[in-house]
C-alpha atoms as a PDB file:
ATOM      1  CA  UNK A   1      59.496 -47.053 -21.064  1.00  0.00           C
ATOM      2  CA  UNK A   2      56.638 -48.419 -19.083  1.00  0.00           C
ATOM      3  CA  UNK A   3      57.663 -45.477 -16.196  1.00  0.00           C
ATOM      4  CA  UNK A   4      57.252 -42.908 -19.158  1.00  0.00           C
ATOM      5  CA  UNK A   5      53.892 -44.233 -20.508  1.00  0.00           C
ATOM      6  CA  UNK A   6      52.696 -44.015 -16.984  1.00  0.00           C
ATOM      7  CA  UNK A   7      53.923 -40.841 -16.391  1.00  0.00           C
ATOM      8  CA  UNK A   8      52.348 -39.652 -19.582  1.00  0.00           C
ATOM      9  CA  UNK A   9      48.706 -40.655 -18.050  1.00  0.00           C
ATOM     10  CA  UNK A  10      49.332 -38.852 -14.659  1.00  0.00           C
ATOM     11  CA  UNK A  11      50.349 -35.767 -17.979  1.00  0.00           C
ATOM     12  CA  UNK A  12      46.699 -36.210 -19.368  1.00  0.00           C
ATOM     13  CA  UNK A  13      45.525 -35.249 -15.810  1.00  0.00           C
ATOM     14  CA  UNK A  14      47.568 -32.803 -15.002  1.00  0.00           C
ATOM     15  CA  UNK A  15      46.334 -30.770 -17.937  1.00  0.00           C
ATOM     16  CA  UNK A  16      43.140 -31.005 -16.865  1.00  0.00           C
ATOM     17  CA  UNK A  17      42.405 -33.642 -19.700  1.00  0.00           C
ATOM     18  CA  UNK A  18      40.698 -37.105 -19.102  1.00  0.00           C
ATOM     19  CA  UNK A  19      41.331 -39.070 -21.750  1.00  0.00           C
ATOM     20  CA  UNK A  20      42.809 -38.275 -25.216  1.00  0.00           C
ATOM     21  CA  UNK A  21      40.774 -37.974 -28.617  1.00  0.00           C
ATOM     22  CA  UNK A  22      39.834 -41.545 -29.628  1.00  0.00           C
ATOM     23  CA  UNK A  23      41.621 -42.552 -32.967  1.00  0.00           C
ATOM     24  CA  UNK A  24      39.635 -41.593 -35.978  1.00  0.00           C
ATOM     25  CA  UNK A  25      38.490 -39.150 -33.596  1.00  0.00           C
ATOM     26  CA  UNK A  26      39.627 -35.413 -35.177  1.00  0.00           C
ATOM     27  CA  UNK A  27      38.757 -32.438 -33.035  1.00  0.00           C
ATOM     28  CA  UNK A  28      38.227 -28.987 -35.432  1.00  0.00           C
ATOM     29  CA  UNK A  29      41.885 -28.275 -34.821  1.00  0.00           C
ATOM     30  CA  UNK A  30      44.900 -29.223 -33.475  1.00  0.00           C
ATOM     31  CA  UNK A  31      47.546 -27.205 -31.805  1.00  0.00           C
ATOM     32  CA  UNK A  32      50.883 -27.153 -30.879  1.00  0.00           C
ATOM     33  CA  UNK A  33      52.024 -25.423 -27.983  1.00  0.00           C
ATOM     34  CA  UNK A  34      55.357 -23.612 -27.921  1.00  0.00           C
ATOM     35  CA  UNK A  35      57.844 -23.308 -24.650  1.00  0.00           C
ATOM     36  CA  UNK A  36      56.789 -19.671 -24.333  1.00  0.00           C
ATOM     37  CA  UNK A  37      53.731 -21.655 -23.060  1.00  0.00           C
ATOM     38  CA  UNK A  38      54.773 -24.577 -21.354  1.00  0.00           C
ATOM     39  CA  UNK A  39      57.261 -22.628 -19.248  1.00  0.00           C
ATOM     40  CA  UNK A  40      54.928 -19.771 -18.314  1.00  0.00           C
ATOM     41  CA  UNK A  41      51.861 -22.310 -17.331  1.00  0.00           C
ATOM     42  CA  UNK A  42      53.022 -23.000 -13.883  1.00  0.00           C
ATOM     43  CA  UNK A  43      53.471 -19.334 -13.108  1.00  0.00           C
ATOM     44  CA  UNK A  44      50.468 -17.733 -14.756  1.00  0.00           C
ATOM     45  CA  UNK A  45      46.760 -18.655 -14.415  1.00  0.00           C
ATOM     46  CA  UNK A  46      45.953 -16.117 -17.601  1.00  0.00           C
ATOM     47  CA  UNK A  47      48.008 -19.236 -19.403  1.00  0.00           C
ATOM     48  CA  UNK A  48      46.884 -22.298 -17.153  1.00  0.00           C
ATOM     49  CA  UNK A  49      42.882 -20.843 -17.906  1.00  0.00           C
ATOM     50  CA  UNK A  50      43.975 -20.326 -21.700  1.00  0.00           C
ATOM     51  CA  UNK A  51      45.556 -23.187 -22.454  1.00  0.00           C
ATOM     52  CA  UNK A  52      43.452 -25.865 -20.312  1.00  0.00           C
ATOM     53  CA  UNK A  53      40.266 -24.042 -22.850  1.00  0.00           C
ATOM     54  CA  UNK A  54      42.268 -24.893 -26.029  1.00  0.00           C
ATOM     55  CA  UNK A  55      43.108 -28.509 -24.395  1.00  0.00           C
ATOM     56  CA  UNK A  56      39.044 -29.050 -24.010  1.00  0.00           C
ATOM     57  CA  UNK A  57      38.282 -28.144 -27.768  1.00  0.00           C
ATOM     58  CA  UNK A  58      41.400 -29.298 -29.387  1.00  0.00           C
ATOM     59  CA  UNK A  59      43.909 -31.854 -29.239  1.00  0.00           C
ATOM     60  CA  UNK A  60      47.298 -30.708 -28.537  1.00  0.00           C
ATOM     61  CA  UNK A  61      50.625 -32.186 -30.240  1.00  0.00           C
ATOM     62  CA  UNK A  62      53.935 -31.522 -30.034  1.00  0.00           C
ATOM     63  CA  UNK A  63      57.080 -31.904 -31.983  1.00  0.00           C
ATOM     64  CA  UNK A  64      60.694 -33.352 -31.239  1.00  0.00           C
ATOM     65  CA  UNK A  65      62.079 -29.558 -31.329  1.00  0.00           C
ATOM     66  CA  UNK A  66      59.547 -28.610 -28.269  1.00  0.00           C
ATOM     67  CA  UNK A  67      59.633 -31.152 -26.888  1.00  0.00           C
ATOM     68  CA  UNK A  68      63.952 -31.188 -26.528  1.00  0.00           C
ATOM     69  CA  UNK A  69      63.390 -27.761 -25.817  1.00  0.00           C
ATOM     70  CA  UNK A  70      61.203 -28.340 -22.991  1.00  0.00           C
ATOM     71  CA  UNK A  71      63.689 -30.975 -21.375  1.00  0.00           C
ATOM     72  CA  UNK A  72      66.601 -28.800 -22.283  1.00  0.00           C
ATOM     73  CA  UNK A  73      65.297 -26.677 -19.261  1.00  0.00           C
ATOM     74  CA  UNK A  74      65.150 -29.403 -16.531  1.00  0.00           C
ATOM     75  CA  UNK A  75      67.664 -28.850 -13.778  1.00  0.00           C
ATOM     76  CA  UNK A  76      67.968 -32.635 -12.204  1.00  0.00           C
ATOM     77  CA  UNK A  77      67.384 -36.021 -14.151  1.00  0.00           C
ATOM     78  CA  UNK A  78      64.240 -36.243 -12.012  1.00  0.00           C
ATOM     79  CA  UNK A  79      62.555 -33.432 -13.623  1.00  0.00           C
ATOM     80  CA  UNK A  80      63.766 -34.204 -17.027  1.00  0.00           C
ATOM     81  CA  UNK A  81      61.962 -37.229 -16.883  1.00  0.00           C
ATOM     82  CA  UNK A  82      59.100 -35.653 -15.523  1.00  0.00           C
ATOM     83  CA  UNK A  83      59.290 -33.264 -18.393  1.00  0.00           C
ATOM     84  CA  UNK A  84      59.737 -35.828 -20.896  1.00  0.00           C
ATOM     85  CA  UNK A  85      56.470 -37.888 -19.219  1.00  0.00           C
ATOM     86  CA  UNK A  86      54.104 -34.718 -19.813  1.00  0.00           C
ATOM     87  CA  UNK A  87      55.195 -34.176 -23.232  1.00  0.00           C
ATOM     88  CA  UNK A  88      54.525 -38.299 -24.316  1.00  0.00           C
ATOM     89  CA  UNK A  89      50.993 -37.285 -22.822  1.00  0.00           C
ATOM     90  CA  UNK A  90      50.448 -35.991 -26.702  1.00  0.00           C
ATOM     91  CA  UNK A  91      51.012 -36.979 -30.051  1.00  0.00           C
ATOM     92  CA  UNK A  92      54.180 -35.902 -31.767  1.00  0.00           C
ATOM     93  CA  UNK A  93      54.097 -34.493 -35.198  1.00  0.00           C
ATOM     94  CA  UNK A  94      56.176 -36.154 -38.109  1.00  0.00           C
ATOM     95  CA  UNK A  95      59.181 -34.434 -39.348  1.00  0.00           C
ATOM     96  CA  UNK A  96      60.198 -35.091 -43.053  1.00  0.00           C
ATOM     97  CA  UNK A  97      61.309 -33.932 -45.874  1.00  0.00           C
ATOM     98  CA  UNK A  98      59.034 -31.385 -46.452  1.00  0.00           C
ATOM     99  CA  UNK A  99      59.692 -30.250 -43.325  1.00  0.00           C
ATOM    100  CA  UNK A 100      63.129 -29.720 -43.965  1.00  0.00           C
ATOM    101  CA  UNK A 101      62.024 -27.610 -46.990  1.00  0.00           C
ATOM    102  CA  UNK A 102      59.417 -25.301 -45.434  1.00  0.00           C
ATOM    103  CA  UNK A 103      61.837 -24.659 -43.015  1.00  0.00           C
ATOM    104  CA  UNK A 104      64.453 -23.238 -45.677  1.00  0.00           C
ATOM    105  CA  UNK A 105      61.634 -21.597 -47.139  1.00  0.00           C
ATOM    106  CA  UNK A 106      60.470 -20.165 -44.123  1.00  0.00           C
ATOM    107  CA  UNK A 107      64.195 -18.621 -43.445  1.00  0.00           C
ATOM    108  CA  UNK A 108      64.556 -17.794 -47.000  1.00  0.00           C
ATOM    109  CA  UNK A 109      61.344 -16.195 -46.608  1.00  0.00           C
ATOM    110  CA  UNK A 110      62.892 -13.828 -44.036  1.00  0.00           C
ATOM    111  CA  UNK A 111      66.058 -13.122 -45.100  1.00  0.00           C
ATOM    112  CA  UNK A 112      64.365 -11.852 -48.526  1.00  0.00           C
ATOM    113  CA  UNK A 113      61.663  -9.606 -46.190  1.00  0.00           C
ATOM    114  CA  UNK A 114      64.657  -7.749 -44.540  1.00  0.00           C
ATOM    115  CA  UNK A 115      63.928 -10.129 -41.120  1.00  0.00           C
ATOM    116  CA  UNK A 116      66.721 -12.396 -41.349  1.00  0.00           C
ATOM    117  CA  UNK A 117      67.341 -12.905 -37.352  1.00  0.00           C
ATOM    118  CA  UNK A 118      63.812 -12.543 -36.327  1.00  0.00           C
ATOM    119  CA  UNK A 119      63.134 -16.103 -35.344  1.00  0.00           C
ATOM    120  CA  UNK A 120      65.734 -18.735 -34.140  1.00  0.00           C
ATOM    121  CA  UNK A 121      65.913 -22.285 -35.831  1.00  0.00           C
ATOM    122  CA  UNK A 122      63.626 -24.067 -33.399  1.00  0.00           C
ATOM    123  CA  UNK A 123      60.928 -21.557 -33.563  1.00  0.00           C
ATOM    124  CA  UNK A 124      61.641 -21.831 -37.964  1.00  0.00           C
ATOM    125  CA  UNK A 125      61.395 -25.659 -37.295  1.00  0.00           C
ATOM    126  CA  UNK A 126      58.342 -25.799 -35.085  1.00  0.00           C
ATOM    127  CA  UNK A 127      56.490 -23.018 -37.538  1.00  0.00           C
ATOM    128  CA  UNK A 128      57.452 -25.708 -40.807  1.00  0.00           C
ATOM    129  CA  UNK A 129      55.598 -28.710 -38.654  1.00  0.00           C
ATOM    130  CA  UNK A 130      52.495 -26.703 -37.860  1.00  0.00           C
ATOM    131  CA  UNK A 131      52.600 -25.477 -41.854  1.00  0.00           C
ATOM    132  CA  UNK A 132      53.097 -29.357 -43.100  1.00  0.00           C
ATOM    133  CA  UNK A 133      50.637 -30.781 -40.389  1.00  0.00           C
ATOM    134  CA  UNK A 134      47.858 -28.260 -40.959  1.00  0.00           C
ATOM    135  CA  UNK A 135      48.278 -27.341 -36.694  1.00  0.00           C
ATOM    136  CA  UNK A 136      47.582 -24.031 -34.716  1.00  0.00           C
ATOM    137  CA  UNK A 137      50.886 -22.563 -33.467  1.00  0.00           C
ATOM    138  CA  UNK A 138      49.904 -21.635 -29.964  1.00  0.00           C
ATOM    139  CA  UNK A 139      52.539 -19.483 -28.158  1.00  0.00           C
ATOM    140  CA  UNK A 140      53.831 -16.171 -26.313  1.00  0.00           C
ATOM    141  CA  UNK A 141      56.582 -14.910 -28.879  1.00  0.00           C
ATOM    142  CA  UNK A 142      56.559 -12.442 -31.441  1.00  0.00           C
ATOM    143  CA  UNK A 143      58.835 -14.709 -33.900  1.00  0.00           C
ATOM    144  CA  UNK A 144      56.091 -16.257 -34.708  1.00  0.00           C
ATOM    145  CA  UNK A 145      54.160 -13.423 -36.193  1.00  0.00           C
ATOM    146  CA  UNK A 146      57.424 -12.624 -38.276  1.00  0.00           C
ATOM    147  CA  UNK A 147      57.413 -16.160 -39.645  1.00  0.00           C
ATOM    148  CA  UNK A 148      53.403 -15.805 -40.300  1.00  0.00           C
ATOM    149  CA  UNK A 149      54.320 -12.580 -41.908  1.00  0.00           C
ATOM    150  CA  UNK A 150      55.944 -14.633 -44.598  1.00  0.00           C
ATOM    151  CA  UNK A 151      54.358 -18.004 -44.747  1.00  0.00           C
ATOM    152  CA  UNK A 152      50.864 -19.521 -44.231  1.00  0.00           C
ATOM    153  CA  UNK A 153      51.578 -19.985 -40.525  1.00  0.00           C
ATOM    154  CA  UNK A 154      48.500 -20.201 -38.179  1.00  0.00           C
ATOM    155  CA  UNK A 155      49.643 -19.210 -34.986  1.00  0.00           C
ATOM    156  CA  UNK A 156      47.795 -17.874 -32.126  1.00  0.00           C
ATOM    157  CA  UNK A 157      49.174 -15.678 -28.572  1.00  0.00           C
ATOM    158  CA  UNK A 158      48.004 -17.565 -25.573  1.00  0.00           C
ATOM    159  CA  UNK A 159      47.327 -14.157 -24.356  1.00  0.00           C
ATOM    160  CA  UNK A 160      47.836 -10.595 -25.713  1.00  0.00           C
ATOM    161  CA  UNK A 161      51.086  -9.320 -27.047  1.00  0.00           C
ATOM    162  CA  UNK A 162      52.896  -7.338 -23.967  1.00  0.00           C
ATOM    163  CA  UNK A 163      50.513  -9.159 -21.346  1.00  0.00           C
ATOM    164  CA  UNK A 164      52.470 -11.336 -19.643  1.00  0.00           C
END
């Protein structure tokens, strides 16, 4: 545990951020930051710039779904745990019952709008924590504007639609 907490300070850093929001402290919003994000940041500095402005104004969160996501892609236990480090650099939302319940509703939602398929269950899941939590869905992934298209999602594109 202690290699993890220490891993999630040298995670602060590496986003470019020096400290996180004091407690009490509440920045105007706070976002949470899909994979379409996380995996493009090494490889795009349209992303890196993007995301490190939203980092500076806002405090960013994340979610068990992300965040097993996120490790689902390592390719040695090494970077796992690196993974896992950068992602306990931020707070993770609260899943409940309600979340279990916007989720449904969020499906229902598009099944009932003719969109039944347009958004996996980890993008439905991460849209019903940023609904509960009152959080900025930041991403690069058009199921999000499908779920927004039926819900009271506030999501965002890191950069335009087609960009990247």
């Amino acid at each position: 545990m202690r290699r993890i907490q220490k891993k999630a300070s040298e995670a602060t850093v590496w986003l470019g951020l020096a400290q996180r929001p004091s407690v009490g402290a509440r920045l105007r919003d706070r976002y949470l930051v899909d994979n379409s994000v996380w995996a493009r940041l090494p490889k795009s500095a349209v992303v890196a710039s993007r995301l490190f402005e939203v980092a500076q104004a806002h405090e960013i969160v994340t979610a068990t779904p992300q965040v097993l996501e996120t490790a689902f892609s390592a390719r040695t236990p090494a970077e796992y745990d690196e993974m896992i480090a950068r992602m306990a650099a931020f707070d993770p939302l609260p899943m409940s019952a309600t979340t279990h319940t916007i989720a449904l509703n969020l499906q229902h939602g598009l099944w009932h709008s003719g969109r039944m398929r347009a958004a996996g269950a980890f993008d439905i899941l991460l849209a019903a924590l940023a609904i509960e939590h009152d959080v900025t869905l930041l991403h690069y992934d058009a199921d999000y504007e499908h779920l927004a298209g039926v819900s009271a999602l506030r999501q965002e594109w890191i950069a335009p639609r087609g960009s990247l």
